[in-house]
C-alpha atoms as a PDB file:
ATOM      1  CA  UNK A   1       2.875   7.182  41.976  1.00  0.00           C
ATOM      2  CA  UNK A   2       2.430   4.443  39.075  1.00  0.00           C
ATOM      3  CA  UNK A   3       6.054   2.841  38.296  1.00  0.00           C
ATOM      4  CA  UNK A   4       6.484   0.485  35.399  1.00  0.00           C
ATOM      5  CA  UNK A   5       9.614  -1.704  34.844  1.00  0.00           C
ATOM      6  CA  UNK A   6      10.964  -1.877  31.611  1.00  0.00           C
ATOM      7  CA  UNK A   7      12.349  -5.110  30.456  1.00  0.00           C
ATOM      8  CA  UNK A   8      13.901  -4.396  26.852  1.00  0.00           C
ATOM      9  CA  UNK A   9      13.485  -7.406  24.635  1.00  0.00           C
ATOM     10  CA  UNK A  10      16.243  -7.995  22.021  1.00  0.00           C
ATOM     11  CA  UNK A  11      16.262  -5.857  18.714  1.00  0.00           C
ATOM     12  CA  UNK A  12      16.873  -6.761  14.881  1.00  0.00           C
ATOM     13  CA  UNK A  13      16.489  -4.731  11.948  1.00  0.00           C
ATOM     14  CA  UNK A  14      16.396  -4.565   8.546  1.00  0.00           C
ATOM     15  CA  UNK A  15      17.141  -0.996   6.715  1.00  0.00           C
ATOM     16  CA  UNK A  16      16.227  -2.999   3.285  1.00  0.00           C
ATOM     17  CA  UNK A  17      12.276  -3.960   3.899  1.00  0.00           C
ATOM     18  CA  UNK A  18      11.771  -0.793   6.538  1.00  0.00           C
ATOM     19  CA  UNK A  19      11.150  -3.210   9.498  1.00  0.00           C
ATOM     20  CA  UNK A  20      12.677  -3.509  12.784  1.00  0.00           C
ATOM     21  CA  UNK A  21      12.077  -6.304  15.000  1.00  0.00           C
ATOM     22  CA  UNK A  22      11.900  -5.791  18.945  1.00  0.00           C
ATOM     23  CA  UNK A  23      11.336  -9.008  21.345  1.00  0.00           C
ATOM     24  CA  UNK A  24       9.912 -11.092  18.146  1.00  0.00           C
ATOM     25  CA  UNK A  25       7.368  -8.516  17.232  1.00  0.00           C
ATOM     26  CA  UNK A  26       7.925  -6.763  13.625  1.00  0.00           C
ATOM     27  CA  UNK A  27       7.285  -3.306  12.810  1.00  0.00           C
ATOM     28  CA  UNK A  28       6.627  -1.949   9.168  1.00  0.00           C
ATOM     29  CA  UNK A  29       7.694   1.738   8.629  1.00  0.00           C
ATOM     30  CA  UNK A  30       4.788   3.840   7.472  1.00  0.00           C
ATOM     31  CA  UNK A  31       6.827   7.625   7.136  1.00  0.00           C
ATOM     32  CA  UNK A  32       9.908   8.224   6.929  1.00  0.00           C
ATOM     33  CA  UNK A  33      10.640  12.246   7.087  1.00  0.00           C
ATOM     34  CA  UNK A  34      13.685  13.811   7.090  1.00  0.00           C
ATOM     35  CA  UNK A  35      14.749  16.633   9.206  1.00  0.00           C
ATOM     36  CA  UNK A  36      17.268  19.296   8.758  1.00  0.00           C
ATOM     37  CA  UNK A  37      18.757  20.890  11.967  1.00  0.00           C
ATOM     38  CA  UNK A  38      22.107  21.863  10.924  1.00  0.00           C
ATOM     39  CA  UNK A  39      22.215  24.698  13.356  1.00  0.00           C
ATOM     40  CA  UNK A  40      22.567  22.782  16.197  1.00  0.00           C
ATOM     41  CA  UNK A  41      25.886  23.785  16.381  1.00  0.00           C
ATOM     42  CA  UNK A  42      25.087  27.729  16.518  1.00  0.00           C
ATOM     43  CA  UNK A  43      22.133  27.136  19.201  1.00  0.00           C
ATOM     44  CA  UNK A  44      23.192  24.034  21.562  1.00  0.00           C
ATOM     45  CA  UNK A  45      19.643  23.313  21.486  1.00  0.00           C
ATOM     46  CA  UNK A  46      16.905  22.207  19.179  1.00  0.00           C
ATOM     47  CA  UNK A  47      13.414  21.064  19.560  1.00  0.00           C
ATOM     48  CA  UNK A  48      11.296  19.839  16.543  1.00  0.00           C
ATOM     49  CA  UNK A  49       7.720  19.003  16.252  1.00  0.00           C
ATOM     50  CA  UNK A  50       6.399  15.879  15.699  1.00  0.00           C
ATOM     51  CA  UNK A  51       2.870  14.266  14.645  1.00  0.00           C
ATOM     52  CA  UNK A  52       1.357  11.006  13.561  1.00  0.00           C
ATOM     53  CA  UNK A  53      -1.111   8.103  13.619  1.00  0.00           C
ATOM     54  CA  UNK A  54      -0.133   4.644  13.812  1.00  0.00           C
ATOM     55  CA  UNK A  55      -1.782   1.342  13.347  1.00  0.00           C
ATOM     56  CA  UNK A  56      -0.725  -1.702  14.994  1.00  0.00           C
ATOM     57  CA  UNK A  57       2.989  -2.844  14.266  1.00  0.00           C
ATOM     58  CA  UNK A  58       4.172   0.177  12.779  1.00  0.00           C
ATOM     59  CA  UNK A  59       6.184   2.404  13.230  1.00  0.00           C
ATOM     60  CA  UNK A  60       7.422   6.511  11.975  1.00  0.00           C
ATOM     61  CA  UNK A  61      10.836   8.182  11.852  1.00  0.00           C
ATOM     62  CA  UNK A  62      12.061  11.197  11.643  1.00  0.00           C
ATOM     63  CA  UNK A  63      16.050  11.124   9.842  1.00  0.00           C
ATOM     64  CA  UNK A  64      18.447  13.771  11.185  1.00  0.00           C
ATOM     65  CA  UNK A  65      22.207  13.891  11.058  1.00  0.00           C
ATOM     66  CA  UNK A  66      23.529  13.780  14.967  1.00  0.00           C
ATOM     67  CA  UNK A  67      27.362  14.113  16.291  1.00  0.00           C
ATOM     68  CA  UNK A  68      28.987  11.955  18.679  1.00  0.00           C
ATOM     69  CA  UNK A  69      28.072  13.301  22.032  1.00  0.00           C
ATOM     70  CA  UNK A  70      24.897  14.795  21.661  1.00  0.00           C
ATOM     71  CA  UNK A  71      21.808  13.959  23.623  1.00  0.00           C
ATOM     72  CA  UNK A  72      18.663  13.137  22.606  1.00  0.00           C
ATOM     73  CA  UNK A  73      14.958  13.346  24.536  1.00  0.00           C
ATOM     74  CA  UNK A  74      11.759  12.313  23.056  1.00  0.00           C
ATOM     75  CA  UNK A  75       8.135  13.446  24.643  1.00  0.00           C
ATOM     76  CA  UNK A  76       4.746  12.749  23.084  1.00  0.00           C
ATOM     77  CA  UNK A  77       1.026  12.162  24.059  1.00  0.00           C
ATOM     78  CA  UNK A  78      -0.882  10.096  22.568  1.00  0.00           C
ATOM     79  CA  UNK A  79      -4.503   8.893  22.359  1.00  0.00           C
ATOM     80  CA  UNK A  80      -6.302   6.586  23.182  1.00  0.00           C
ATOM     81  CA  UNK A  81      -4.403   7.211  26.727  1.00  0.00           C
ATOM     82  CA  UNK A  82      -4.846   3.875  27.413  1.00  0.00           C
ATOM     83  CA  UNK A  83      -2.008   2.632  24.895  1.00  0.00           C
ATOM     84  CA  UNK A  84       0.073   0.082  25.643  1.00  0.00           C
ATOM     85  CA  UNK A  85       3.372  -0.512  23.539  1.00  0.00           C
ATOM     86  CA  UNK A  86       4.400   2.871  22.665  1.00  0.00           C
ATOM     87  CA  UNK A  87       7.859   2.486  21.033  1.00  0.00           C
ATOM     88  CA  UNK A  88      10.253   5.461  21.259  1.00  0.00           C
ATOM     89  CA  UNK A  89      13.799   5.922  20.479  1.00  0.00           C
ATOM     90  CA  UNK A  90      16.653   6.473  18.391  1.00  0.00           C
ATOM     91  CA  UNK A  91      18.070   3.900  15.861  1.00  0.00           C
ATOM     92  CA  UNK A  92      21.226   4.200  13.485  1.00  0.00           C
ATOM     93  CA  UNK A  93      20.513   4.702   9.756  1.00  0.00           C
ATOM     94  CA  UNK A  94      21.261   1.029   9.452  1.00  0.00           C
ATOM     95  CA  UNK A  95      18.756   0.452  11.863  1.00  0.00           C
ATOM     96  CA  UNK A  96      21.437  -1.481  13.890  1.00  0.00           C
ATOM     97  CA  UNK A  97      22.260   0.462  16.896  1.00  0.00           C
ATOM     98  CA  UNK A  98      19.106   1.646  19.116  1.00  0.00           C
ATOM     99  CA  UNK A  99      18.264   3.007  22.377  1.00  0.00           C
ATOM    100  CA  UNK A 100      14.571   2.749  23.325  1.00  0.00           C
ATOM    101  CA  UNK A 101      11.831   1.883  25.482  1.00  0.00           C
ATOM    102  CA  UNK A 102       8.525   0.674  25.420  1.00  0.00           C
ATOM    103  CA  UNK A 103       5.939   2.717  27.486  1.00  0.00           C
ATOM    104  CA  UNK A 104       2.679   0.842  29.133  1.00  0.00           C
ATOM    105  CA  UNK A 105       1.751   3.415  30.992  1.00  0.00           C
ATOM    106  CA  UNK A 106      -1.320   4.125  29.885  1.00  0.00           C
ATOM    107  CA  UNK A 107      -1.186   7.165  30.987  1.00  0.00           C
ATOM    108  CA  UNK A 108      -1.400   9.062  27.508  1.00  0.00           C
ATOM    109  CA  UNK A 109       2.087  10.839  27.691  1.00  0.00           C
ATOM    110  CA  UNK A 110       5.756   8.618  26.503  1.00  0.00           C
ATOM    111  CA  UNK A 111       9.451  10.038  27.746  1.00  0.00           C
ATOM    112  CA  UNK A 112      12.315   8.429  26.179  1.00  0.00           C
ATOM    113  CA  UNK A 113      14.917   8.166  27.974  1.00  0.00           C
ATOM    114  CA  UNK A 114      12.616   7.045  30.949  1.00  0.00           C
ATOM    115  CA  UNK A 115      15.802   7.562  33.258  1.00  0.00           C
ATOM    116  CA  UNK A 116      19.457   8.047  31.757  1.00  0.00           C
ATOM    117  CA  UNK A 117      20.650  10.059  29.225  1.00  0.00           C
ATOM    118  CA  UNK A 118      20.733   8.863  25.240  1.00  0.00           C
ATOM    119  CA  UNK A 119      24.099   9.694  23.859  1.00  0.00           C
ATOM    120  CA  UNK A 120      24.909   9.652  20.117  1.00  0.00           C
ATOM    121  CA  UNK A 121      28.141   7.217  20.176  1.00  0.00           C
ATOM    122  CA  UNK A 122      29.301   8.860  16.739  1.00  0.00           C
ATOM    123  CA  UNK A 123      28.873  10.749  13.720  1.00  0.00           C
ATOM    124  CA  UNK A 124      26.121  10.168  11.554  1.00  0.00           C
ATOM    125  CA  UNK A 125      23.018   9.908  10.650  1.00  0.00           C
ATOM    126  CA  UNK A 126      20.414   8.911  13.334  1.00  0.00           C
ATOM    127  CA  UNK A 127      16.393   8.037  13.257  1.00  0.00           C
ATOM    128  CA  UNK A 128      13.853   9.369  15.675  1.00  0.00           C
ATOM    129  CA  UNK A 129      11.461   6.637  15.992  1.00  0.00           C
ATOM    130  CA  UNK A 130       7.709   6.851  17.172  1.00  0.00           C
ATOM    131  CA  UNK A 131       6.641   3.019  17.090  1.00  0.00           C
ATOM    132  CA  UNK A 132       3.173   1.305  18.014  1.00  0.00           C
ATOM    133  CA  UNK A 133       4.202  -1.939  19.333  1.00  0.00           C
ATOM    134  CA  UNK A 134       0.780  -3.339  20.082  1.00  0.00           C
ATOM    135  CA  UNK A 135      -2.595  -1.384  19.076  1.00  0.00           C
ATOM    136  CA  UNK A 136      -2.455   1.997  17.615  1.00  0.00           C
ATOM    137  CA  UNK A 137      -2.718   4.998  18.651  1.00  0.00           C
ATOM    138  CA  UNK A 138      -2.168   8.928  17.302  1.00  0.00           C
ATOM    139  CA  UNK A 139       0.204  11.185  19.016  1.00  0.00           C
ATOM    140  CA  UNK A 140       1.603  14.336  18.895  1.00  0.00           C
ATOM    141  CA  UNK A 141       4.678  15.967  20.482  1.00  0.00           C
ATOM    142  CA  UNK A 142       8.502  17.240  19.852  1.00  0.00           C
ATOM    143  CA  UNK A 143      12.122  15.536  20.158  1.00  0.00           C
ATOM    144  CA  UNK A 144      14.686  17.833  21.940  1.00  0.00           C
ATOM    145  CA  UNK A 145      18.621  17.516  20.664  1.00  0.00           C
ATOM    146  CA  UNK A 146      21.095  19.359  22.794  1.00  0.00           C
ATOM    147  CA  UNK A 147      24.765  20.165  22.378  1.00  0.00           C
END
């Protein structure tokens, strides 16, 4: 079994110009969606789609409104398989706060958290971000939220 070691480099942001900055590297938001799951609550559990295509140095999110204490879990494949750089995580709305990995696989599938658990630390408003750190690549899969 392949095992990669993730060394996470040092993250800025900017909510203003839609960029965030991890290890040096800048990525331009190309969608922004917003998503409503205010049922949460009712279900302890919801799992929402997600699609794209990304060039190099971008990156997508998806804006949902998270309480303090919930988890979040992020799975995609994406192609070309051989990707490297595959940015995912979750960011604040300020894009100041973030929990995230970069995936070099190359393996064609992405699992944030790769080991842990992501916990929202409080109420608010949270982004679900699908980045392409180095080349591009398309990718489709869901984001699970649980109560």
């Amino acid at each position: 079994m392949l095992m990669a070691v993730l060394i996470v480099p040092p993250v800025m942001a900017s909510a203003g110009d839609k960029t965030i900055d991890v290890g040096g590297k800048q990525l331009k938001l190309v969608e922004h969606k917003e998503d409503n799951i205010g049922d949460i609550i009712e279900r302890g559990h919801v799992q929402s789609s997600i699609r794209g295509q990304l060039g190099p140095s971008t990156y997508e999110d998806y804006r949902v409104y998270l309480s303090k204490g919930m988890r979040v879990e992020i799975t995609i494949d994406h192609t070309p398989t051989t990707a490297t750089g595959v940015l995912l995580g979750v960011w604040d709305d300020d894009l100041i706060y973030a929990d995230y990995i970069i995936d070099d696989d190359q393996d064609g599938h992405a699992h944030f958290p790769d080991s842990g658990t992501c916990i929202i630390p409080e109420n608010g408003y949270y982004r679900i971000v699908v980045g392409a750190y180095d080349g591009g690549f398309s990718y489709d899969g869901w984001y699970d939220i649980y109560w």
